[in-house]
C-alpha atoms as a PDB file:
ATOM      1  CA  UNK A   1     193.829 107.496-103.811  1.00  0.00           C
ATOM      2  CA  UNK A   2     196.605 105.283-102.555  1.00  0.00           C
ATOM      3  CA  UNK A   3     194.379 101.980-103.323  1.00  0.00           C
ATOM      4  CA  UNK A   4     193.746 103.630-106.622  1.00  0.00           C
ATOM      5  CA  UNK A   5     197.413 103.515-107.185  1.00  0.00           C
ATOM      6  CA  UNK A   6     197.872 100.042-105.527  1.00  0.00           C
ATOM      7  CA  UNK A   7     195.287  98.188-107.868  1.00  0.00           C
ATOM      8  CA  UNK A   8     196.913  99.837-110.909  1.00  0.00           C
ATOM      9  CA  UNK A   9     200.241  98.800-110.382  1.00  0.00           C
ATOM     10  CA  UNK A  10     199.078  95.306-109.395  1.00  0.00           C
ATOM     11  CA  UNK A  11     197.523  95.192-112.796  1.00  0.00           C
ATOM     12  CA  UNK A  12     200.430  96.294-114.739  1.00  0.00           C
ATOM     13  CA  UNK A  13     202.179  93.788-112.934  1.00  0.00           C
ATOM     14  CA  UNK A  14     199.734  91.011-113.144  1.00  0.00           C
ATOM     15  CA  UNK A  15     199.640  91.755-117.226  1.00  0.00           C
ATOM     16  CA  UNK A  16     203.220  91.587-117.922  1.00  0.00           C
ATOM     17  CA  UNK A  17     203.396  88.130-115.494  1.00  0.00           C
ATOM     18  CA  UNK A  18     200.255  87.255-117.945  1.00  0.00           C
ATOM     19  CA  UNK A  19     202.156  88.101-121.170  1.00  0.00           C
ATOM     20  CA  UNK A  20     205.285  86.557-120.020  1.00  0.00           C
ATOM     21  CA  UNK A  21     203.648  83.249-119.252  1.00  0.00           C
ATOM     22  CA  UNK A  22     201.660  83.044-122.484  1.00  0.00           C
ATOM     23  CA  UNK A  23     204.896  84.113-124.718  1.00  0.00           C
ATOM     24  CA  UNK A  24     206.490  80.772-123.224  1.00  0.00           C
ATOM     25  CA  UNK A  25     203.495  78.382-123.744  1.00  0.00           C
ATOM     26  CA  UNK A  26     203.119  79.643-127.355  1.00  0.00           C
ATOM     27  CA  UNK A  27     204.541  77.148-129.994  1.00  0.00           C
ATOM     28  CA  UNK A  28     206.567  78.509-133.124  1.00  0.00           C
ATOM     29  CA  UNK A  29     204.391  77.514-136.349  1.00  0.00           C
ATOM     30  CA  UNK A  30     206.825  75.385-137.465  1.00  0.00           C
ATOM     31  CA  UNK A  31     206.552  73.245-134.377  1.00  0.00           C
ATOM     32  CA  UNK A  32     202.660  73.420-134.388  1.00  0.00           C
ATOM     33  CA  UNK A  33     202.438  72.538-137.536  1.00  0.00           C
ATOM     34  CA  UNK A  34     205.152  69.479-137.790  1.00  0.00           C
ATOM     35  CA  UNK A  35     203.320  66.927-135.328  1.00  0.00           C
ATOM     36  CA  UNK A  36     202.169  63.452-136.284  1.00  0.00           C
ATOM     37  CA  UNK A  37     198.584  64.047-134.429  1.00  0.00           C
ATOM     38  CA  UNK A  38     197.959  66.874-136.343  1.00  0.00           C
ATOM     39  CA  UNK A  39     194.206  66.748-138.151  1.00  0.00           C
ATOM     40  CA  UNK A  40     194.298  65.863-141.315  1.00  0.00           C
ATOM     41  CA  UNK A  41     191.190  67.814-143.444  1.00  0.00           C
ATOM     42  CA  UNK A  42     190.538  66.778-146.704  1.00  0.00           C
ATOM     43  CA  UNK A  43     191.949  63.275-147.927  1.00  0.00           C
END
């Protein structure tokens, strides 16, 4: 039971590390959207 409760709380805590990480690589849309190398579809 105790390594029950171990692994669960090292996944909590391993998913809000995850989510805190990807929330500060994610771009706002107007930055994604504003760069010169952007793809071009369509002429």
């Amino acid at each position: 039971m105790k390594a029950f409760v171990i692994a669960c709380v090292l996944a909590i805590v391993i998913a809000v590390i995850g989510g805190l990480v990807l929330n500060s690589v994610q771009q706002s849309s107007e930055q994604a959207f504003t760069y010169s190398s952007s793809v071009r579809l369509g002429a």
